[in-house]
PDB file of N, CA and C in Angstrom:
ATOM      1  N   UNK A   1       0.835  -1.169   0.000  1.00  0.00           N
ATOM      2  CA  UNK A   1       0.000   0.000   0.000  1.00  0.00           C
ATOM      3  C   UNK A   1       0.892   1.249   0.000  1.00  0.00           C
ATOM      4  N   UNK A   2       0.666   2.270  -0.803  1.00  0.00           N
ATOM      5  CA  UNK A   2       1.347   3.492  -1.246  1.00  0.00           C
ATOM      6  C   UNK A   2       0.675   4.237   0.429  1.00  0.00           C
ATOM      7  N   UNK A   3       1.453   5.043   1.355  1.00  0.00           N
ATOM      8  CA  UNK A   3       1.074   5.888   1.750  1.00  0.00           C
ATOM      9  C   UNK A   3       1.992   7.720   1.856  1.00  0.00           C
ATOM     10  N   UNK A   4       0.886   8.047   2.407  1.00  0.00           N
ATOM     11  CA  UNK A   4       1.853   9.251   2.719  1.00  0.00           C
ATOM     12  C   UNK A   4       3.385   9.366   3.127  1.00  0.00           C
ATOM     13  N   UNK A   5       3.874   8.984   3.589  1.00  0.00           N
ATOM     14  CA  UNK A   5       4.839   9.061   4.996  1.00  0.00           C
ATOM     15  C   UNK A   5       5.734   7.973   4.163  1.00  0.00           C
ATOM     16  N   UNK A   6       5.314   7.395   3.005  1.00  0.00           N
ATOM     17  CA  UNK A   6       6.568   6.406   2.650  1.00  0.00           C
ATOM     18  C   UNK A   6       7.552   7.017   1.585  1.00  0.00           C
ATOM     19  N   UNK A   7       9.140   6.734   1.919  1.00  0.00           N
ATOM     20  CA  UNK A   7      10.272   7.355   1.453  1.00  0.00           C
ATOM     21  C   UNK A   7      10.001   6.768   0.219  1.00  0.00           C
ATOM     22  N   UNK A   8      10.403   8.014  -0.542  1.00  0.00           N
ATOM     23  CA  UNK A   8      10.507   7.874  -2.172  1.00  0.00           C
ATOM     24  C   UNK A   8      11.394   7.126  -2.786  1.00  0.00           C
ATOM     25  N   UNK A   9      12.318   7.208  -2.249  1.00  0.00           N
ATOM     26  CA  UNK A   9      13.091   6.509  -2.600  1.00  0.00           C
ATOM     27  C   UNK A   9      12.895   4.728  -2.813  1.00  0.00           C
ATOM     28  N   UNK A  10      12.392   4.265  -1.871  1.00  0.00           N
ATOM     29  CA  UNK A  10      11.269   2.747  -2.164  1.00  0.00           C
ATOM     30  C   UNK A  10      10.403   2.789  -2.140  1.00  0.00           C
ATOM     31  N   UNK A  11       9.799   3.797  -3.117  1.00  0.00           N
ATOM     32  CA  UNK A  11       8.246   3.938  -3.544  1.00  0.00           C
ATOM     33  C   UNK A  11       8.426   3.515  -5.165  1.00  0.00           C
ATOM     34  N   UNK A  12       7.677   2.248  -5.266  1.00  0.00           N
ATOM     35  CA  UNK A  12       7.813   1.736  -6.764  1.00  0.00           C
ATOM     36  C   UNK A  12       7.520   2.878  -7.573  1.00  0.00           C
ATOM     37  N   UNK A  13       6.561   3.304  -7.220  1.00  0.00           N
ATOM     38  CA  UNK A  13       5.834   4.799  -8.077  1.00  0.00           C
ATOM     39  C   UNK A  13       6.842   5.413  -8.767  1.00  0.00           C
ATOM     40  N   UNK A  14       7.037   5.900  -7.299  1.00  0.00           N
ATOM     41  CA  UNK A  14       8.471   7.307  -7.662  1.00  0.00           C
ATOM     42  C   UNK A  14       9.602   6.453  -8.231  1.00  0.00           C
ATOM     43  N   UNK A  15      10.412   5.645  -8.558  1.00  0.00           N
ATOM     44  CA  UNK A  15      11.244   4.732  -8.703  1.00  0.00           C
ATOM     45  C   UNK A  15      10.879   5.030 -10.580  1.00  0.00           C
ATOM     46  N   UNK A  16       9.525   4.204 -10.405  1.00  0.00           N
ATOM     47  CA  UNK A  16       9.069   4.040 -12.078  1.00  0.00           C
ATOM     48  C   UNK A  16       8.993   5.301 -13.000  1.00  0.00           C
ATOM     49  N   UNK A  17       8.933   6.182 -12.186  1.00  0.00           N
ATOM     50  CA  UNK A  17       8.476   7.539 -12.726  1.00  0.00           C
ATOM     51  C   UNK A  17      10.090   8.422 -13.268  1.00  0.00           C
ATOM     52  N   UNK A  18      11.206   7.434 -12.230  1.00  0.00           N
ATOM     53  CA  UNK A  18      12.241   8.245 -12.330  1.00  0.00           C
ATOM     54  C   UNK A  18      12.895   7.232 -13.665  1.00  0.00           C
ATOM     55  N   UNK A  19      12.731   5.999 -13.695  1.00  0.00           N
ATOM     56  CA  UNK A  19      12.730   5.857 -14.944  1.00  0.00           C
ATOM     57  C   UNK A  19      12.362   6.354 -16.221  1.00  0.00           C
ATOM     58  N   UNK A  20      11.145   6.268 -16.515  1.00  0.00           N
ATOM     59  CA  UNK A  20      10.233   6.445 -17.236  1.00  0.00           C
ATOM     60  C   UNK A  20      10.860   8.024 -17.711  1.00  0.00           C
ATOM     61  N   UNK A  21      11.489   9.081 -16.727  1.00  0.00           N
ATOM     62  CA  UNK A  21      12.107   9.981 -16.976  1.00  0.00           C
ATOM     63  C   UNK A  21      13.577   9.737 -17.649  1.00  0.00           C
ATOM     64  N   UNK A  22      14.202   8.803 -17.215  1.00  0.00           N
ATOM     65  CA  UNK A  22      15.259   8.658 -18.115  1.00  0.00           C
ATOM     66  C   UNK A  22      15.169   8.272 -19.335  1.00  0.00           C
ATOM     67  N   UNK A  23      14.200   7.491 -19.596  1.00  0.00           N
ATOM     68  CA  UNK A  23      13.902   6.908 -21.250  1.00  0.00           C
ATOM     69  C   UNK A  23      13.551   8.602 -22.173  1.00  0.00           C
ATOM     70  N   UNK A  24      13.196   9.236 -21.564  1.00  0.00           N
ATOM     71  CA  UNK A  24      12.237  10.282 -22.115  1.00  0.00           C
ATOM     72  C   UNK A  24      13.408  11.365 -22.574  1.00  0.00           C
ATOM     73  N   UNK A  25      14.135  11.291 -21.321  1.00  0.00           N
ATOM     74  CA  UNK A  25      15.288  12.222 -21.806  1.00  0.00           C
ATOM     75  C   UNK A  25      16.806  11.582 -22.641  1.00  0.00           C
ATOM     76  N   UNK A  26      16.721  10.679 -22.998  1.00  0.00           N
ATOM     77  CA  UNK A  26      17.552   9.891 -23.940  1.00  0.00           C
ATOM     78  C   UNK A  26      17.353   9.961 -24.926  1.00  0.00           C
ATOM     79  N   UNK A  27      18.593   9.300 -25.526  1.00  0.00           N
ATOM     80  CA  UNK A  27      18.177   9.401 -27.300  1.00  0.00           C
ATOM     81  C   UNK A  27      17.899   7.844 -27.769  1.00  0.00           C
ATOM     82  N   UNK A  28      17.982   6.703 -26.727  1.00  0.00           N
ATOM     83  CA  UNK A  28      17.751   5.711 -26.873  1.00  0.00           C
ATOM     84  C   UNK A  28      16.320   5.472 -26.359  1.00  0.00           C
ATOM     85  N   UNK A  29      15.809   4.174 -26.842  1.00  0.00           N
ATOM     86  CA  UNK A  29      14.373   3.720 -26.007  1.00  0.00           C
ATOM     87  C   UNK A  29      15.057   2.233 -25.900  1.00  0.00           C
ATOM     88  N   UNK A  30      16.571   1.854 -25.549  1.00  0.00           N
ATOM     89  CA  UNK A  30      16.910   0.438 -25.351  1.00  0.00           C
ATOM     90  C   UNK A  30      17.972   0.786 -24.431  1.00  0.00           C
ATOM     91  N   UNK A  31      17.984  -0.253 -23.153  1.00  0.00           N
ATOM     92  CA  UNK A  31      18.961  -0.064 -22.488  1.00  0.00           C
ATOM     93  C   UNK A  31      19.281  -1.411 -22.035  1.00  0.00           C
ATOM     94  N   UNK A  32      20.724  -1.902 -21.744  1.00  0.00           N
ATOM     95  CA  UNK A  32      20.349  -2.938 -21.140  1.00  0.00           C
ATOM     96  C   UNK A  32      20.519  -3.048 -19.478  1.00  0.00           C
ATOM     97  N   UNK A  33      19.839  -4.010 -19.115  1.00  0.00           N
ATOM     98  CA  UNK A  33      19.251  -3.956 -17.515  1.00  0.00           C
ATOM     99  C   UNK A  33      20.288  -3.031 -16.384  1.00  0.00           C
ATOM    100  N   UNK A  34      21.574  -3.313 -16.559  1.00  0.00           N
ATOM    101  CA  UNK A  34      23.090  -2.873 -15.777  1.00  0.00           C
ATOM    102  C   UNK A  34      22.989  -1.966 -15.576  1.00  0.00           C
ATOM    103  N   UNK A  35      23.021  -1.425 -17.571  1.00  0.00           N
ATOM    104  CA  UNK A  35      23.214   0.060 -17.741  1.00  0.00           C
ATOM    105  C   UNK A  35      22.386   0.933 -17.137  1.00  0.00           C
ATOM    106  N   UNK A  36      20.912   0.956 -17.259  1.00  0.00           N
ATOM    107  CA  UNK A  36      19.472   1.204 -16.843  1.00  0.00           C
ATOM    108  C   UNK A  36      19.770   1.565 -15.333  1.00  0.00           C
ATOM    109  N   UNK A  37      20.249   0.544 -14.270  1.00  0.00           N
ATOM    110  CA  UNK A  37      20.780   0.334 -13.070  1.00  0.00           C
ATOM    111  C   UNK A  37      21.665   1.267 -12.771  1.00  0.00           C
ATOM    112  N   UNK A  38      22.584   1.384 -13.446  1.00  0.00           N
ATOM    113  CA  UNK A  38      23.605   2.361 -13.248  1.00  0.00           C
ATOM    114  C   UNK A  38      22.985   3.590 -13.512  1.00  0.00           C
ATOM    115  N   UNK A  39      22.212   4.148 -14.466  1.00  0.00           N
ATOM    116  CA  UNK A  39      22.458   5.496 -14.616  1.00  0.00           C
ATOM    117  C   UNK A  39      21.234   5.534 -13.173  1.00  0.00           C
ATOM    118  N   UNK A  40      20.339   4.993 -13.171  1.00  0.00           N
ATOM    119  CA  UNK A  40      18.981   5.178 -11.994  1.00  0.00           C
ATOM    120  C   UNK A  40      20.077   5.261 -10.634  1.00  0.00           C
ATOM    121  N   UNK A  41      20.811   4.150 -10.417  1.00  0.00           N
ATOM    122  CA  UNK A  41      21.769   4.705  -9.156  1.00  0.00           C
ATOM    123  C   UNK A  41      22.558   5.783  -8.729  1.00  0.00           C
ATOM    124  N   UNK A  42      23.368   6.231  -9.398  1.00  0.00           N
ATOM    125  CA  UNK A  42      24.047   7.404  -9.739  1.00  0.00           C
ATOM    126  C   UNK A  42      23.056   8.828  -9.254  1.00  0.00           C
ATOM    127  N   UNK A  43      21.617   8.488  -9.810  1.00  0.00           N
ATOM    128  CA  UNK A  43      20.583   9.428  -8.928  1.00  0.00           C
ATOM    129  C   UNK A  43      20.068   9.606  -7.922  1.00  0.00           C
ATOM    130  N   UNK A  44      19.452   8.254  -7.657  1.00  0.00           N
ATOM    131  CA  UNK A  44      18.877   7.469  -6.723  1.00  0.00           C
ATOM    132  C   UNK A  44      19.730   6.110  -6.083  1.00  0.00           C
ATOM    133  N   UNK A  45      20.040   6.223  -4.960  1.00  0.00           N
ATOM    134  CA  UNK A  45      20.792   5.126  -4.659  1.00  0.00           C
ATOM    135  C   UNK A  45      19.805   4.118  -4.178  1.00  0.00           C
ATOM    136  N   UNK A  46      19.982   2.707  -4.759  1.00  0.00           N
ATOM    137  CA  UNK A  46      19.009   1.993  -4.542  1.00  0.00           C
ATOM    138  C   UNK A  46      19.155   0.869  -4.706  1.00  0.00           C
ATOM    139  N   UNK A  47      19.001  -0.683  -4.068  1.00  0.00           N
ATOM    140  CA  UNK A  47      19.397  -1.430  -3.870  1.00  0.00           C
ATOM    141  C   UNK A  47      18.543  -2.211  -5.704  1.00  0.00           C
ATOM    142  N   UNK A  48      19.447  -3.567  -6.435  1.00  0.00           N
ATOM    143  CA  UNK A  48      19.581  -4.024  -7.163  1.00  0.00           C
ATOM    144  C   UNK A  48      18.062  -4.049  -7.590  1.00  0.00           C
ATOM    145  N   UNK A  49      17.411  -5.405  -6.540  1.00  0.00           N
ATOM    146  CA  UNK A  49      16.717  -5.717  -5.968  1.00  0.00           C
ATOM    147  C   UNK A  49      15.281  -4.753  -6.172  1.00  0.00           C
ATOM    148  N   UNK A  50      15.597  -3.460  -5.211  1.00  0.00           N
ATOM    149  CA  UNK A  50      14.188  -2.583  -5.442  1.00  0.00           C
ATOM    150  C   UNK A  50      13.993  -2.073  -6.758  1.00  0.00           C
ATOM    151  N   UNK A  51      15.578  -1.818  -7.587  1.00  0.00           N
ATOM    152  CA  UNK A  51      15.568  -1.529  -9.365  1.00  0.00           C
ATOM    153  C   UNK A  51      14.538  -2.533 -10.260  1.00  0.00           C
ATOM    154  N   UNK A  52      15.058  -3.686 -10.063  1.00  0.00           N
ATOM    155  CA  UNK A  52      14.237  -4.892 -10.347  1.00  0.00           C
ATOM    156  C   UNK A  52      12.635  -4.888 -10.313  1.00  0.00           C
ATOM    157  N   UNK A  53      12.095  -4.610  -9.168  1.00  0.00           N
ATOM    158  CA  UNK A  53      10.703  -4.511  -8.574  1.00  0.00           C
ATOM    159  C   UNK A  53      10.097  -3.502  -9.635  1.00  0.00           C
ATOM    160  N   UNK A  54      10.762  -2.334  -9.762  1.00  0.00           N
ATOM    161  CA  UNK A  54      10.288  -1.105 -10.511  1.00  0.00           C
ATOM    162  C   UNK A  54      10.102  -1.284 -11.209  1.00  0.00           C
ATOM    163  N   UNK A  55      11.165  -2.106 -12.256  1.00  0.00           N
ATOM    164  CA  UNK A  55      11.128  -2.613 -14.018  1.00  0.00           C
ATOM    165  C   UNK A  55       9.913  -3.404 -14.106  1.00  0.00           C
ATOM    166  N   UNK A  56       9.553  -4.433 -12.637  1.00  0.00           N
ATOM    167  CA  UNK A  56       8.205  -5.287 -12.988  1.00  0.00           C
ATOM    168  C   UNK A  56       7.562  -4.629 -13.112  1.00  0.00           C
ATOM    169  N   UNK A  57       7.274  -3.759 -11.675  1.00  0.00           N
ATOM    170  CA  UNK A  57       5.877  -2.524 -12.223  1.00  0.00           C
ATOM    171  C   UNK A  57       5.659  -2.005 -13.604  1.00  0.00           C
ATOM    172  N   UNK A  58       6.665  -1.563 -14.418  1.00  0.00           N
ATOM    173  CA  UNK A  58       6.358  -0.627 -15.340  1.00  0.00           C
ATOM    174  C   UNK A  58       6.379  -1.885 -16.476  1.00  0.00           C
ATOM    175  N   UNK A  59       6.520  -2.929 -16.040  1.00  0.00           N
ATOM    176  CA  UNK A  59       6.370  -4.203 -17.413  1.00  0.00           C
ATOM    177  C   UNK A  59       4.999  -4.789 -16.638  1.00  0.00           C
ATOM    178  N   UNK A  60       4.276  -4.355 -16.007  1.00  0.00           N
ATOM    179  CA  UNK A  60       2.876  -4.730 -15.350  1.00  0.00           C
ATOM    180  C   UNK A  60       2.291  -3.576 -16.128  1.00  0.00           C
ATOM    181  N   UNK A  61       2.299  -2.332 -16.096  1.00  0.00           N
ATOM    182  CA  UNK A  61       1.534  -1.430 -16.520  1.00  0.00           C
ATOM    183  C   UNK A  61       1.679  -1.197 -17.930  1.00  0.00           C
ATOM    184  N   UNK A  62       2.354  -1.473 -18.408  1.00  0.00           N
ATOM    185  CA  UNK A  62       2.827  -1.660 -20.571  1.00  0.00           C
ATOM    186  C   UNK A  62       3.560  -0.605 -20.812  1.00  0.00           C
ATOM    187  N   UNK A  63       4.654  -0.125 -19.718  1.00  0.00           N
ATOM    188  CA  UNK A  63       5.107   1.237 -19.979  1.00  0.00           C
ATOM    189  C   UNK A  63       6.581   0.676 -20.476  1.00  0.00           C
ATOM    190  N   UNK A  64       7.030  -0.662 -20.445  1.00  0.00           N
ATOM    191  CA  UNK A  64       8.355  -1.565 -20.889  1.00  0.00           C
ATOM    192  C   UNK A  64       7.976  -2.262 -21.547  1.00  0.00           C
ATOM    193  N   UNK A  65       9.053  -2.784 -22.394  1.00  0.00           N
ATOM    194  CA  UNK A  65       9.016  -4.497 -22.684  1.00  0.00           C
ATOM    195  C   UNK A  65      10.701  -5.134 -22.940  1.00  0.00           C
ATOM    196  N   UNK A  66      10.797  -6.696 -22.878  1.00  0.00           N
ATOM    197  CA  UNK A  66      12.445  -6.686 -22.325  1.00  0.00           C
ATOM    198  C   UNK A  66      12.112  -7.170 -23.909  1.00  0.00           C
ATOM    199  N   UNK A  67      13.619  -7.287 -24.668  1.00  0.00           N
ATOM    200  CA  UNK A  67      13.736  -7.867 -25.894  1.00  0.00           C
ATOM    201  C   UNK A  67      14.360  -9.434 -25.854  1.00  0.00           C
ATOM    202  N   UNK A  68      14.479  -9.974 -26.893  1.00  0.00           N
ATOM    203  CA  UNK A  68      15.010 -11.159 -27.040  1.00  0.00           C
ATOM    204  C   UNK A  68      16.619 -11.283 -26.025  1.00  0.00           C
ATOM    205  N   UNK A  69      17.035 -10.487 -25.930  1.00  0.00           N
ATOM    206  CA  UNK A  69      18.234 -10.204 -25.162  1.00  0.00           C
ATOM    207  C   UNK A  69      18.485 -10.150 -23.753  1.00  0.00           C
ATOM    208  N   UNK A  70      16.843  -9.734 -23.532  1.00  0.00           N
ATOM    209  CA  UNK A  70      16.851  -8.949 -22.373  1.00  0.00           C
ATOM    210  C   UNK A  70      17.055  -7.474 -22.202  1.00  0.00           C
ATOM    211  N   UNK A  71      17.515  -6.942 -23.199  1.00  0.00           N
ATOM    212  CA  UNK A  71      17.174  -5.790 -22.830  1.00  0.00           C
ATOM    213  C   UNK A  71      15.737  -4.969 -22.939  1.00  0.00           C
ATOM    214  N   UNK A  72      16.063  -3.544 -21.593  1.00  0.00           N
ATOM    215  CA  UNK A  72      14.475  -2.763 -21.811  1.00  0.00           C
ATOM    216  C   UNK A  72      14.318  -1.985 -22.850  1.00  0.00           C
ATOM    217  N   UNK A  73      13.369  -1.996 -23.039  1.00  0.00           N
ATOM    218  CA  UNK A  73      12.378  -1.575 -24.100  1.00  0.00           C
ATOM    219  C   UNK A  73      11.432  -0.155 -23.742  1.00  0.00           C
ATOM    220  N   UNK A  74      11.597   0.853 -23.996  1.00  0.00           N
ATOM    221  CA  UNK A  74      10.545   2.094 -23.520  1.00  0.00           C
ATOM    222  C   UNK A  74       9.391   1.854 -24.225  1.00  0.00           C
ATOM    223  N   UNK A  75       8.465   1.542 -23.987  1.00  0.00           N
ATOM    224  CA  UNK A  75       7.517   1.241 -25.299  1.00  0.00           C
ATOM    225  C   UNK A  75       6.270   1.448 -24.800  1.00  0.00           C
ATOM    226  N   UNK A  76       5.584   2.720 -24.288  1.00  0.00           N
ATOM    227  CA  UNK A  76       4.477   2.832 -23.507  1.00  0.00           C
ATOM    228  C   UNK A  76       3.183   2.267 -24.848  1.00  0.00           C
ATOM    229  N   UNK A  77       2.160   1.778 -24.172  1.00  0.00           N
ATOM    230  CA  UNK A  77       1.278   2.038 -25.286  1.00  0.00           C
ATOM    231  C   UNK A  77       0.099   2.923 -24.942  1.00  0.00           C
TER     232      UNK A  77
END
C-alpha cells in the first residue's frame, strides 16, 4: 500500500516515474538492464533488488518491454 509518509526513494511509483524519466530524456528507447541500473543509481541510490521490482511494475503497466536479449524496451502504449 502506497502511503503518505513512505520514502521515495522505495516507492515503486516514484522509482518508475524516475525511470520512465530517463527513457524520455535519452536518445535511446533500449537499455540494457546494468546500464538502466547504473544510470537510476548514480541518482537514486538503490538497492539491485528494489531496481528490479520497478522494471516489474512498469512491465505490469505496458510502460516496458524486455527484448530477445533482455534488454528494456521504452515502449508505452
Amino acid at each position: 500500500m502506497i502511503t503518505i509518509d513512505t520514502d521515495p526513494k522505495v516507492n515503486l511509483i516514484y522509482l518508475g516515474g524516475h525511470i520512465i524519466k530517463l527513457f524520455q530524456n535519452s536518445d535511446t528507447r533500449r537499455f540494457e538492464v546494468s546500464t538502466l541500473y547504473d544510470y537510476v543509481n548514480d541518482s537514486i541510490e538503490l538497492s539491485f533488488e528494489l531496481f528490479l521490482y520497478s522494471l516489474d511494475w512498469l512491465f505490469v503497466i505496458d510502460i516496458i518491454e524486455l527484448d530477445e536479449n533482455g534488454d528494456v524496451i521504452y515502449a508505452p502504449k
